[in-house]
N, C-alpha and C. Protein backbone atom coordinates (compact mmCIF):
# COMPACT_ATOMS: atom_id res chain seq x y z
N UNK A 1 -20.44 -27.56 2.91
CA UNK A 1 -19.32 -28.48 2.76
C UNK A 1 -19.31 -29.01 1.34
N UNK A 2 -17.83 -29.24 0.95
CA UNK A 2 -18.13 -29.49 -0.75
C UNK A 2 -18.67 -31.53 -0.83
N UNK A 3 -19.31 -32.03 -1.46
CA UNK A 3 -20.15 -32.92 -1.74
C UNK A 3 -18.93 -33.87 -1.62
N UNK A 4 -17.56 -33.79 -2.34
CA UNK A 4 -16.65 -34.58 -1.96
C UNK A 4 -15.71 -34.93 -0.74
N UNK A 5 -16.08 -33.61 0.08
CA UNK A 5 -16.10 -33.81 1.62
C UNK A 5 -16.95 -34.63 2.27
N UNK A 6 -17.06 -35.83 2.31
CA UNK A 6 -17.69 -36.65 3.44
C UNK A 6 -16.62 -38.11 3.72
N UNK A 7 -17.63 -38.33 5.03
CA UNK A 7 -17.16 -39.50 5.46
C UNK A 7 -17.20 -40.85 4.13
N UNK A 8 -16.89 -42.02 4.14
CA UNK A 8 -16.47 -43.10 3.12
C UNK A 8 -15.91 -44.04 3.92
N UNK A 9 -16.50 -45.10 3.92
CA UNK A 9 -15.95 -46.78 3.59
C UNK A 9 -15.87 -47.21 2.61
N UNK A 10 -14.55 -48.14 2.36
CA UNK A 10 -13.80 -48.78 1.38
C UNK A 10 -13.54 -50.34 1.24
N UNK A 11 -14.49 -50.91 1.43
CA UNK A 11 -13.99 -52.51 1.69
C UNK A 11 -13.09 -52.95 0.51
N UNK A 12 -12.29 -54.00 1.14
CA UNK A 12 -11.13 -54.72 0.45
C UNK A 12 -12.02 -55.04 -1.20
N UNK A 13 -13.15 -55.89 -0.91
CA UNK A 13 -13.70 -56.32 -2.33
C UNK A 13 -13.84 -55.62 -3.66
N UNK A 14 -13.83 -53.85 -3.29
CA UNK A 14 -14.34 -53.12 -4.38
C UNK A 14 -12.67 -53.32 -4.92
N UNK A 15 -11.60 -53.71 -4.75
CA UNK A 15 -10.24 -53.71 -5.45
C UNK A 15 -9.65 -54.46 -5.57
N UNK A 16 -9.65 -54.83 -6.93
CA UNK A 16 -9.48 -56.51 -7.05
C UNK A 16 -7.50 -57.15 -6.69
N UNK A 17 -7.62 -57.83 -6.16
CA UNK A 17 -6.77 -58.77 -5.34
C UNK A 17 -5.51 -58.16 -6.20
N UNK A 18 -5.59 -58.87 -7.35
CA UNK A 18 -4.36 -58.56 -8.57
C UNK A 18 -4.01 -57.21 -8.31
N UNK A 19 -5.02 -56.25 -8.49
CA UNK A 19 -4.24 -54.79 -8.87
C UNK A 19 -3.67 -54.43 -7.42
N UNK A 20 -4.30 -54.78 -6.47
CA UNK A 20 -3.79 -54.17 -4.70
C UNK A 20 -2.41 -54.99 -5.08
N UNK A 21 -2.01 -56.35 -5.26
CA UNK A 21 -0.97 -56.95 -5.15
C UNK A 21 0.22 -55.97 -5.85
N UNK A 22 -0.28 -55.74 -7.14
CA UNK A 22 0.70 -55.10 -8.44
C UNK A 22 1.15 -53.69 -7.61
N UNK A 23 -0.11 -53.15 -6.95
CA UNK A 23 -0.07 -51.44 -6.42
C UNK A 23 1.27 -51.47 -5.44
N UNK A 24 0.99 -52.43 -4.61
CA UNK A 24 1.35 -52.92 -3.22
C UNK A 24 2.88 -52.95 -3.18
N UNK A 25 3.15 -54.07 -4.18
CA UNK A 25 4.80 -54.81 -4.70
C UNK A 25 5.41 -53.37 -5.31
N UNK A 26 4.38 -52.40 -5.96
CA UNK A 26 5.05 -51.53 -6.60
C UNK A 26 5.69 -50.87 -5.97
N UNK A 27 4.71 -50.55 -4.94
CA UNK A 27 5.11 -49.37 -3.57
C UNK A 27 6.84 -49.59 -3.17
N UNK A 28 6.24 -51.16 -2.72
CA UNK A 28 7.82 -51.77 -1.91
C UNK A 28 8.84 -51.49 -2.73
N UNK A 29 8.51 -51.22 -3.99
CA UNK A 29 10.04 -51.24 -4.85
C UNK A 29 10.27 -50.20 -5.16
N UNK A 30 9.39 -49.28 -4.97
CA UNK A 30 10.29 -47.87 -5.26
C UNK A 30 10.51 -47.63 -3.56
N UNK A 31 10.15 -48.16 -2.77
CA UNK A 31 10.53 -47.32 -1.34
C UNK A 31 11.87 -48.00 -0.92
N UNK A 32 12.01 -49.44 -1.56
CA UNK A 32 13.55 -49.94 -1.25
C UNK A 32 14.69 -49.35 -2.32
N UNK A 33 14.14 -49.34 -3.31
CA UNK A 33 15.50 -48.66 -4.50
C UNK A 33 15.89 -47.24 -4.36
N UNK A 34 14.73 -46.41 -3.05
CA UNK A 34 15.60 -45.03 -3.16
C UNK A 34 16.89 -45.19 -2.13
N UNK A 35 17.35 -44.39 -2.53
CA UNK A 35 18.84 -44.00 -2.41
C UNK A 35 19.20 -42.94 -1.59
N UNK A 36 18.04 -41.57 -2.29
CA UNK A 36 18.42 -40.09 -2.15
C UNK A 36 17.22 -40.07 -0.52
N UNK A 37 17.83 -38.92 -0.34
CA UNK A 37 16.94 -38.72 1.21
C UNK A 37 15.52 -38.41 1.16
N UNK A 38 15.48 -37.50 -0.17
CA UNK A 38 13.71 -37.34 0.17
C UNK A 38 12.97 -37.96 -1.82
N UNK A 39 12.86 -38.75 -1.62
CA UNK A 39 11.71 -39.96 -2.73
C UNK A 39 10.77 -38.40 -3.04
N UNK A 40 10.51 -38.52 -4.36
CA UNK A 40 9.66 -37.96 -4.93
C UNK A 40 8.36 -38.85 -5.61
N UNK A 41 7.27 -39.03 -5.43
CA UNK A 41 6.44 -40.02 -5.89
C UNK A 41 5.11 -39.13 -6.89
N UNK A 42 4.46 -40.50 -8.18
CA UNK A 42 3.86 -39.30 -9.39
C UNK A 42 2.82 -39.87 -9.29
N UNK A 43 1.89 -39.42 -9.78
CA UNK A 43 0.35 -39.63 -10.31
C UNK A 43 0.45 -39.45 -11.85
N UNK A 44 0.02 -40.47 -12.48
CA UNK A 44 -0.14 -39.95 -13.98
C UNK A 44 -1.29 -40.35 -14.48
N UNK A 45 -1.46 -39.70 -15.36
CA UNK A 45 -2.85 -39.82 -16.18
C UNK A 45 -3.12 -40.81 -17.59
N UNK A 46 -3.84 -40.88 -17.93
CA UNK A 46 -3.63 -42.56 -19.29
C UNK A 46 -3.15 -41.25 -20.30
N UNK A 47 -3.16 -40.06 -20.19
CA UNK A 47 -2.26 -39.04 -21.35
C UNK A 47 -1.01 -38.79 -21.28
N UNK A 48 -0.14 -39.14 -22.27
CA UNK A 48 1.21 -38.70 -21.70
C UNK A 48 1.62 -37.32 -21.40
N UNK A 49 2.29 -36.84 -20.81
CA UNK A 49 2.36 -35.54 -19.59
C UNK A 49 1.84 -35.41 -18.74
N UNK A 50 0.51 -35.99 -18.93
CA UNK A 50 -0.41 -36.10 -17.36
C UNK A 50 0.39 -36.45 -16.18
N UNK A 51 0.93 -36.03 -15.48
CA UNK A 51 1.40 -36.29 -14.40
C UNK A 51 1.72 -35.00 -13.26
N UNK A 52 1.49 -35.53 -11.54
CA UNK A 52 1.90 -34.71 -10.76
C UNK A 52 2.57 -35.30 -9.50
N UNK A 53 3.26 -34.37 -9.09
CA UNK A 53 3.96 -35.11 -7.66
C UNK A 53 3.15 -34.96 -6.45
N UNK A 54 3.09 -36.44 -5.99
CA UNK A 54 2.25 -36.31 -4.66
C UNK A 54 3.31 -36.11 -3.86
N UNK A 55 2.62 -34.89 -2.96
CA UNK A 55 2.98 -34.86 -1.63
C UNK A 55 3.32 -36.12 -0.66
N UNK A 56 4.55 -35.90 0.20
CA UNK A 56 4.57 -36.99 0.87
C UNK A 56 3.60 -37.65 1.90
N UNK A 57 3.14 -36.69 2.37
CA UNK A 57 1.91 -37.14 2.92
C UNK A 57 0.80 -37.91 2.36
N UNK A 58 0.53 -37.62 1.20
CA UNK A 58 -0.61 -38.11 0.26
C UNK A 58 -0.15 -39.52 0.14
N UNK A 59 1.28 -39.56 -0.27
CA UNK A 59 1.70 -40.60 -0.43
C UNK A 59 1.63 -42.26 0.65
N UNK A 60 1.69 -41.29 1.65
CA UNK A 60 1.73 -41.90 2.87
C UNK A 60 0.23 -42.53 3.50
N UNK A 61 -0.70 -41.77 2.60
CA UNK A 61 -1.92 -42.03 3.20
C UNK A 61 -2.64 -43.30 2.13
N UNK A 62 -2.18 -43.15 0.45
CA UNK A 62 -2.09 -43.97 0.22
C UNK A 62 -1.53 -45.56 0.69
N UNK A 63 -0.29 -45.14 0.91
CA UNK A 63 0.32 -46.79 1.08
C UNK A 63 -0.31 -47.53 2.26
N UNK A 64 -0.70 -46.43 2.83
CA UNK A 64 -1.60 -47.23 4.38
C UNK A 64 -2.65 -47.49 3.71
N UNK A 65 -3.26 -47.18 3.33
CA UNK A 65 -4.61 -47.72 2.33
C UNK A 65 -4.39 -49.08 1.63
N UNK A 66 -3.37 -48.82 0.97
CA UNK A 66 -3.29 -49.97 -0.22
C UNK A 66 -3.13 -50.73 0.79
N UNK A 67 -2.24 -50.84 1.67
CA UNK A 67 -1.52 -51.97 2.97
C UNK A 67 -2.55 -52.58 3.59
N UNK A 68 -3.66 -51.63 4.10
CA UNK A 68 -4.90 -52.45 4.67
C UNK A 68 -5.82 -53.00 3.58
N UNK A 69 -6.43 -52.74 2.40
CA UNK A 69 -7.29 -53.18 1.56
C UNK A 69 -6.83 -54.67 0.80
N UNK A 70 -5.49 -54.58 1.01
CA UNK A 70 -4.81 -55.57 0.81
C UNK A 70 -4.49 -56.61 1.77
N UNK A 71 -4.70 -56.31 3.15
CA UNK A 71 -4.96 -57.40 4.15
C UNK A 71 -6.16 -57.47 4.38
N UNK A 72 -7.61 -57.20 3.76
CA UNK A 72 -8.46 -57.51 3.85
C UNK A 72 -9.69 -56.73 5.18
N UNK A 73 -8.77 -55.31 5.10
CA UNK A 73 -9.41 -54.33 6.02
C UNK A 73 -9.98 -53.72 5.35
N UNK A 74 -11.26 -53.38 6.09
CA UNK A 74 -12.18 -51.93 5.38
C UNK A 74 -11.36 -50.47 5.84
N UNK A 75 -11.05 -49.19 5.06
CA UNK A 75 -10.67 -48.36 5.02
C UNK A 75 -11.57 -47.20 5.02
N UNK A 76 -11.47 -46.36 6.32
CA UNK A 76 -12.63 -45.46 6.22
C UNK A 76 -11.75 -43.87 5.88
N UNK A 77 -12.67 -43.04 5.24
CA UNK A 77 -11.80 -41.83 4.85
C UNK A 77 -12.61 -40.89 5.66
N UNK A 78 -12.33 -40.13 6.56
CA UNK A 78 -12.99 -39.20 7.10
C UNK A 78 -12.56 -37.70 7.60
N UNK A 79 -12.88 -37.00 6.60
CA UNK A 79 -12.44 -35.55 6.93
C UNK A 79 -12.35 -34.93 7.70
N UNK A 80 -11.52 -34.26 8.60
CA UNK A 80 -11.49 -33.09 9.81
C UNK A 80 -11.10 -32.19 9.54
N UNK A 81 -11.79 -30.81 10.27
CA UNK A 81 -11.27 -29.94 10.27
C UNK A 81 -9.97 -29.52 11.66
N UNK A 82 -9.59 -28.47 11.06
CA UNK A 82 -8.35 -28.63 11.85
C UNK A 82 -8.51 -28.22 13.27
N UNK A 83 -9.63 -27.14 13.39
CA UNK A 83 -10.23 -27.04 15.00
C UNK A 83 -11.45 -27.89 15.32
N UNK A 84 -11.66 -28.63 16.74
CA UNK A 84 -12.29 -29.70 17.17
C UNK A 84 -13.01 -29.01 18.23
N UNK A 85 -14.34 -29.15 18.21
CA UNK A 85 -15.01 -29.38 19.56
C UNK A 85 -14.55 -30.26 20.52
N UNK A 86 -15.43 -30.15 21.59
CA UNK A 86 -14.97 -30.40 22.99
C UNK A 86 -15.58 -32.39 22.11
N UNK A 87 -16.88 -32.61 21.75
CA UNK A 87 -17.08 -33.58 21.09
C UNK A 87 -16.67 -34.33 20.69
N UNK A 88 -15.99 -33.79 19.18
CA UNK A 88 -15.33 -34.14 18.09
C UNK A 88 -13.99 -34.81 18.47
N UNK A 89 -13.55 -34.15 19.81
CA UNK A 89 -12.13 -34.68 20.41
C UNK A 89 -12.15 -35.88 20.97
N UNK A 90 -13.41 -36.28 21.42
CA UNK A 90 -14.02 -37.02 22.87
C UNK A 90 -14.14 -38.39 21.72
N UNK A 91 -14.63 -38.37 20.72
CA UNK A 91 -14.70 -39.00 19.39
C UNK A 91 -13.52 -39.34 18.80
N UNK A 92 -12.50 -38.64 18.39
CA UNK A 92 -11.65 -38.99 18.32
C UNK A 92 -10.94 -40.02 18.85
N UNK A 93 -10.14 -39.59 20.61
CA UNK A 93 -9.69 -40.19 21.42
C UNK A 93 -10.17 -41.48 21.73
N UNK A 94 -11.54 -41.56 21.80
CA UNK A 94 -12.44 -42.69 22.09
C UNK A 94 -12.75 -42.69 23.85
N UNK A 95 -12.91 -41.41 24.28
CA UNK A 95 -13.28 -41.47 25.41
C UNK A 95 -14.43 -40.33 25.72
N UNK A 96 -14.95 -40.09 27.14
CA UNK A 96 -16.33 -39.41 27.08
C UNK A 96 -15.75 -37.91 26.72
N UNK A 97 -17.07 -36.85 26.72
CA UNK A 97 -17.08 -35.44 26.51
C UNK A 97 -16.41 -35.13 27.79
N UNK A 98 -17.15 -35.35 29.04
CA UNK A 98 -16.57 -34.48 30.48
C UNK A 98 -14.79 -34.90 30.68
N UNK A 99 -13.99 -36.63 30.08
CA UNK A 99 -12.85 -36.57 29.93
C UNK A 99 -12.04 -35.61 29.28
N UNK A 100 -12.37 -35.40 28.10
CA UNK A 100 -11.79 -34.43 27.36
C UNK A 100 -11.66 -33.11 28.14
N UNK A 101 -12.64 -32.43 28.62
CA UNK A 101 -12.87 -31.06 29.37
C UNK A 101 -11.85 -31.15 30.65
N UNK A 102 -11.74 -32.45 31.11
CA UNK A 102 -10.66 -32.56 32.22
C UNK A 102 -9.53 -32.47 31.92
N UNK A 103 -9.04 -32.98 30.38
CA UNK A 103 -7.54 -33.15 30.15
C UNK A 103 -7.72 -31.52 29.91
N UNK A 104 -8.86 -30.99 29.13
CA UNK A 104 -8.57 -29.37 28.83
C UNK A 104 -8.46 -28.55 29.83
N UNK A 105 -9.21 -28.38 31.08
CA UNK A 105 -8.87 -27.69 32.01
C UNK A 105 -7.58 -28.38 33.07
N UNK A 106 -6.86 -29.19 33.22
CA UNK A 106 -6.06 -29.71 33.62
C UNK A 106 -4.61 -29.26 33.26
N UNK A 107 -4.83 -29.05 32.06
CA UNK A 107 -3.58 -28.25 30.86
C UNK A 107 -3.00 -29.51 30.01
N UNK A 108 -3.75 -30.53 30.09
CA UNK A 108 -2.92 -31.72 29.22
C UNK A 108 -2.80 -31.29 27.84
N UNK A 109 -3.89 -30.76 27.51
CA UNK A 109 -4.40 -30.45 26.15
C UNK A 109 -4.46 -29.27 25.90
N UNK A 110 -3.63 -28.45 25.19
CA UNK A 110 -3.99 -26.88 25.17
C UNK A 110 -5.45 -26.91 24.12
N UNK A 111 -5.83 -25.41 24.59
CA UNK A 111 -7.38 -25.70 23.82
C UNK A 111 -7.14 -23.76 23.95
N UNK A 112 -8.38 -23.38 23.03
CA UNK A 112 -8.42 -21.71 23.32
C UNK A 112 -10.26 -21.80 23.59
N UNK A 113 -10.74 -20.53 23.91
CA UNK A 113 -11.65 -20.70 24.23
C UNK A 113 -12.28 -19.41 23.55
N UNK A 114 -13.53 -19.98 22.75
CA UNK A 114 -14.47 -19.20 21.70
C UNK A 114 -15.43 -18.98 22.18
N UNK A 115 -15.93 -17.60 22.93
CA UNK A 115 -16.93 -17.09 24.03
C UNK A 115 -17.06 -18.46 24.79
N UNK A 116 -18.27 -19.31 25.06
CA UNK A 116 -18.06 -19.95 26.03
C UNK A 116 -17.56 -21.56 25.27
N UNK A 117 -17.04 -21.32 24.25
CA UNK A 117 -16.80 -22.65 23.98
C UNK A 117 -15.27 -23.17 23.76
N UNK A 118 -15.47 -24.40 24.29
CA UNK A 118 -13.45 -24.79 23.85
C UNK A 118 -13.59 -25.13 22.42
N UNK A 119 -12.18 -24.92 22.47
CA UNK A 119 -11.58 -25.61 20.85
C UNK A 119 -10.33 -25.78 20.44
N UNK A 120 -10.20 -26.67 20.02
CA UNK A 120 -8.90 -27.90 20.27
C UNK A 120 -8.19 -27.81 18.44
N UNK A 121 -7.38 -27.51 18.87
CA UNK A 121 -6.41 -27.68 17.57
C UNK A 121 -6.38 -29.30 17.42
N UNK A 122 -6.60 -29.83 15.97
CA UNK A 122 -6.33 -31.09 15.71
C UNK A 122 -4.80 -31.91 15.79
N UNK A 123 -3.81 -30.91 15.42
CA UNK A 123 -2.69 -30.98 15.74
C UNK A 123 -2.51 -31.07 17.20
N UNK A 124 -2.29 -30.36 17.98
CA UNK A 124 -2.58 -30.40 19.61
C UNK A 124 -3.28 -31.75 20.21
N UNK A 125 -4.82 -32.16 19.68
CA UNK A 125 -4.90 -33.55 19.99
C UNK A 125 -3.97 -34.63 19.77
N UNK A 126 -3.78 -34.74 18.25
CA UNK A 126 -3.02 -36.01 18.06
C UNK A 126 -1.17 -35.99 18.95
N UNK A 127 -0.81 -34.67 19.19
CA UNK A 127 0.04 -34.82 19.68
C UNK A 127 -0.42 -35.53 21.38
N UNK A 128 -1.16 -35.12 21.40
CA UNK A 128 -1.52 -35.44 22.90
C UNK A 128 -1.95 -36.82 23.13
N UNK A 129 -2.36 -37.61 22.00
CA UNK A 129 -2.65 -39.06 21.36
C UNK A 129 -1.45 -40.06 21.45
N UNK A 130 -0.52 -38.93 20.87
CA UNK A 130 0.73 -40.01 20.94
C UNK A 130 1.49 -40.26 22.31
N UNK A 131 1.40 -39.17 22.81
CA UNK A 131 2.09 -39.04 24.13
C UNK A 131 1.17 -39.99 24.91
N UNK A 132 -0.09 -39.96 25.30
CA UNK A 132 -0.62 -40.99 25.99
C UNK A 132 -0.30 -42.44 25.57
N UNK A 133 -0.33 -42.41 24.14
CA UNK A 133 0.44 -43.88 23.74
C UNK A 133 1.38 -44.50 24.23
N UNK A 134 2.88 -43.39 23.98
CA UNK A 134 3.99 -42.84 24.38
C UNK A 134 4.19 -44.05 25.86
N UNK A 135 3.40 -43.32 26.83
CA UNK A 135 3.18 -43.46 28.10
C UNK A 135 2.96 -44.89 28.48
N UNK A 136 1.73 -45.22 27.63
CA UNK A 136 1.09 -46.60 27.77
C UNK A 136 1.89 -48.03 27.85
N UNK A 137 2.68 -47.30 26.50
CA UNK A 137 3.87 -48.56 26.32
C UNK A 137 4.79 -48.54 26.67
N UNK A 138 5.16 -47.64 27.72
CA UNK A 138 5.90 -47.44 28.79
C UNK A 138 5.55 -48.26 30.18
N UNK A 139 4.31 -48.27 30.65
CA UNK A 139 3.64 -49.00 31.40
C UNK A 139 3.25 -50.21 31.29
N UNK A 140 3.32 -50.60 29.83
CA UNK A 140 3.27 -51.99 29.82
C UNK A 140 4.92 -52.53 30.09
N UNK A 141 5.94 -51.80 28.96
CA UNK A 141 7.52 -52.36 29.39
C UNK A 141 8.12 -52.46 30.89
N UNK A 142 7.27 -51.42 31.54
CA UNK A 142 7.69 -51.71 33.01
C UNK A 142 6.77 -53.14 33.65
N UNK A 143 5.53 -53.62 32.82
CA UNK A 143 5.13 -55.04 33.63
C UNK A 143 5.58 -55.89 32.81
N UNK A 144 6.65 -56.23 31.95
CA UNK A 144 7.05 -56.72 31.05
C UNK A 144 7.72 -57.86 31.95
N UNK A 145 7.22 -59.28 31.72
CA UNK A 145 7.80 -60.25 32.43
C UNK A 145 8.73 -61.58 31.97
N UNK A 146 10.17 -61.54 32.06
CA UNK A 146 11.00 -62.03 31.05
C UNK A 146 10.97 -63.65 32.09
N UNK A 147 10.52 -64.70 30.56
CA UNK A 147 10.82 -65.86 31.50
C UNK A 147 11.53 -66.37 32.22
N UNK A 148 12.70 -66.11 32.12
CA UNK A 148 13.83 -66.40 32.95
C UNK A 148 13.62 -66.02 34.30
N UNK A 149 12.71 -64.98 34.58
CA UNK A 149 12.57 -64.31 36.34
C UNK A 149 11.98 -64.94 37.36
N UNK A 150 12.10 -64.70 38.18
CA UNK A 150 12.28 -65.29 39.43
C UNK A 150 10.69 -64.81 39.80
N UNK A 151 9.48 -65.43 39.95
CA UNK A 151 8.16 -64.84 40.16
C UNK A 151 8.46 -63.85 41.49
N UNK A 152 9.11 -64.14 42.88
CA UNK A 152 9.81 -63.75 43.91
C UNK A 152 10.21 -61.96 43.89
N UNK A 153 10.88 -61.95 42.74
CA UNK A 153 11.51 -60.94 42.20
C UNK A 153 10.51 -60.19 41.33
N UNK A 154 9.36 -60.49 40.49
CA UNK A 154 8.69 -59.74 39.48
C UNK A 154 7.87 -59.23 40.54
N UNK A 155 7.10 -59.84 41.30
CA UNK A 155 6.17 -59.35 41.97
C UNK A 155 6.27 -57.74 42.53
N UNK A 156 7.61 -57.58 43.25
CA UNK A 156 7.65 -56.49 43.65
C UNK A 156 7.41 -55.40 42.65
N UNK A 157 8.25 -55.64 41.38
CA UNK A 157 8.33 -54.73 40.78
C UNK A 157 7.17 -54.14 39.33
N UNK A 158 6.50 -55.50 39.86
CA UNK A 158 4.68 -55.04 39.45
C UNK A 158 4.07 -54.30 40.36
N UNK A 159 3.99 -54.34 41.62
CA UNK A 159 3.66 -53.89 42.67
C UNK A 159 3.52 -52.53 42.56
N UNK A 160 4.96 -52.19 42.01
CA UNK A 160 5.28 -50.97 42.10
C UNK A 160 5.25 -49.87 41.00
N UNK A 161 5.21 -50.63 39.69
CA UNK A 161 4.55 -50.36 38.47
C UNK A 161 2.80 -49.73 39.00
N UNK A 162 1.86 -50.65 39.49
CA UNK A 162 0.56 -50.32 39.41
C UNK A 162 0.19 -49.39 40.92
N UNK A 163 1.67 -49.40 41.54
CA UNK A 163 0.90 -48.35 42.74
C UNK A 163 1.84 -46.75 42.04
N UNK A 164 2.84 -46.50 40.79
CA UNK A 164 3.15 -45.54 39.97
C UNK A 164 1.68 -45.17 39.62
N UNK A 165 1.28 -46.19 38.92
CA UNK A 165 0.79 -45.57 38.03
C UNK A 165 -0.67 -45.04 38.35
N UNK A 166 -1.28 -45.44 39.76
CA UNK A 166 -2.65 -44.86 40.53
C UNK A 166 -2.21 -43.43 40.89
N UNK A 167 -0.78 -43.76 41.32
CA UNK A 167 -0.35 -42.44 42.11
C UNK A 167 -0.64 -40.99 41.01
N UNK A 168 -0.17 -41.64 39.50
CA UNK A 168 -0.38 -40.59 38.43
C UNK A 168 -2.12 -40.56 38.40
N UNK A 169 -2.43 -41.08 37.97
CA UNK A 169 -4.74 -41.47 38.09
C UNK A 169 -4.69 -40.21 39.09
N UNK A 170 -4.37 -39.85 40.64
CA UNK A 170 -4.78 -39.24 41.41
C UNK A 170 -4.57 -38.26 41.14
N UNK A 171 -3.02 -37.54 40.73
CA UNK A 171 -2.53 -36.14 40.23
C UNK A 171 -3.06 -35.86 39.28
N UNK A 172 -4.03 -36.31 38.43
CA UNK A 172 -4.90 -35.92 37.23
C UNK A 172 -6.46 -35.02 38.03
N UNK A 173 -6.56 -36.04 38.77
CA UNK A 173 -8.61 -36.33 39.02
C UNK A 173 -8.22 -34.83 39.83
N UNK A 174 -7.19 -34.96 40.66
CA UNK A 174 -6.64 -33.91 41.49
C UNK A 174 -6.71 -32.09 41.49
């Protein structure tokens, strides 16, 4: 692995207040003054011509950076490759190894299989990340309780929210 491939923490302190502010305000003002549909953003060097266009993505991974170091979050940088062990997924997600193997043999998660081992497209996880998200905050908007309601009236339809959503728990384990 190349030496600049590793994991990294970034605490807020190593970047001083002023320049995150200056970086930060800068960001906001070129992302409100565009106009055209796709923003082109530069890197330049203290030489004049030095310069290149970041990718939007790059770009993107920056401003989330600057955004947290600047609210006083540590920022961790950690490399993946694009195929995942059964592990590496379980790590990801934040749940055990034998979960993962369930969403994989279940079909939640497409995976291919390398003699006896799975392996998970990284793309394929995170899509499968969002959709559980997706889902989640779906399940919370359905227990979503507006003051105005009648407790009489919510009850049922909590009721029926948390006996949905066992009913799904069973068609999984299933």
């Amino acid at each position: 692995m190349n030496a600049a491939l590793h994991q990294e923490t970034y605490l807020p302190e190593g970047a001083g207040d002023k320049q995150l502010a200056e970086v930060h305000d800068f960001l906001r003002a070129l992302e409100a003054g565009r106009e055209r549909p796709e923003p082109a953003y530069f890197l330049s060097g203290a030489e004049p011509g030095e310069r290149v266009e970041l990718p939007e993505e790059l770009y993107r991974v920056l401003r989330q950076v600057v955004d947290a170091l600047r609210n006083g979050l540590a920022v961790t940088v950690a490399p993946q490759t694009q195929t995942l062990t059964t592990q590496q997924a379980a790590d990801l997600l934040g749940v055990s190894r034998p979960t993962v193997i369930r969403l994989l043999d279940s079909g939640e998660i497409p995976f291919e299989r390398v003699n006896t081992h799975r392996r998970i497209e990284l793309r394929e996880l995170l899509a499968y990340r969002e959709r559980r998200r997706a889902a989640q905050y779906a399940a919370l908007a359905a227990t979503a309780i507006d003051e105005d309601e009648d407790v009489d009236d919510v009850l049922p339809r909590l009721k029926r929210a948390r006996k949905e959503l066992a009913e799904r728990r069973r068609r999984r384990t299933d």
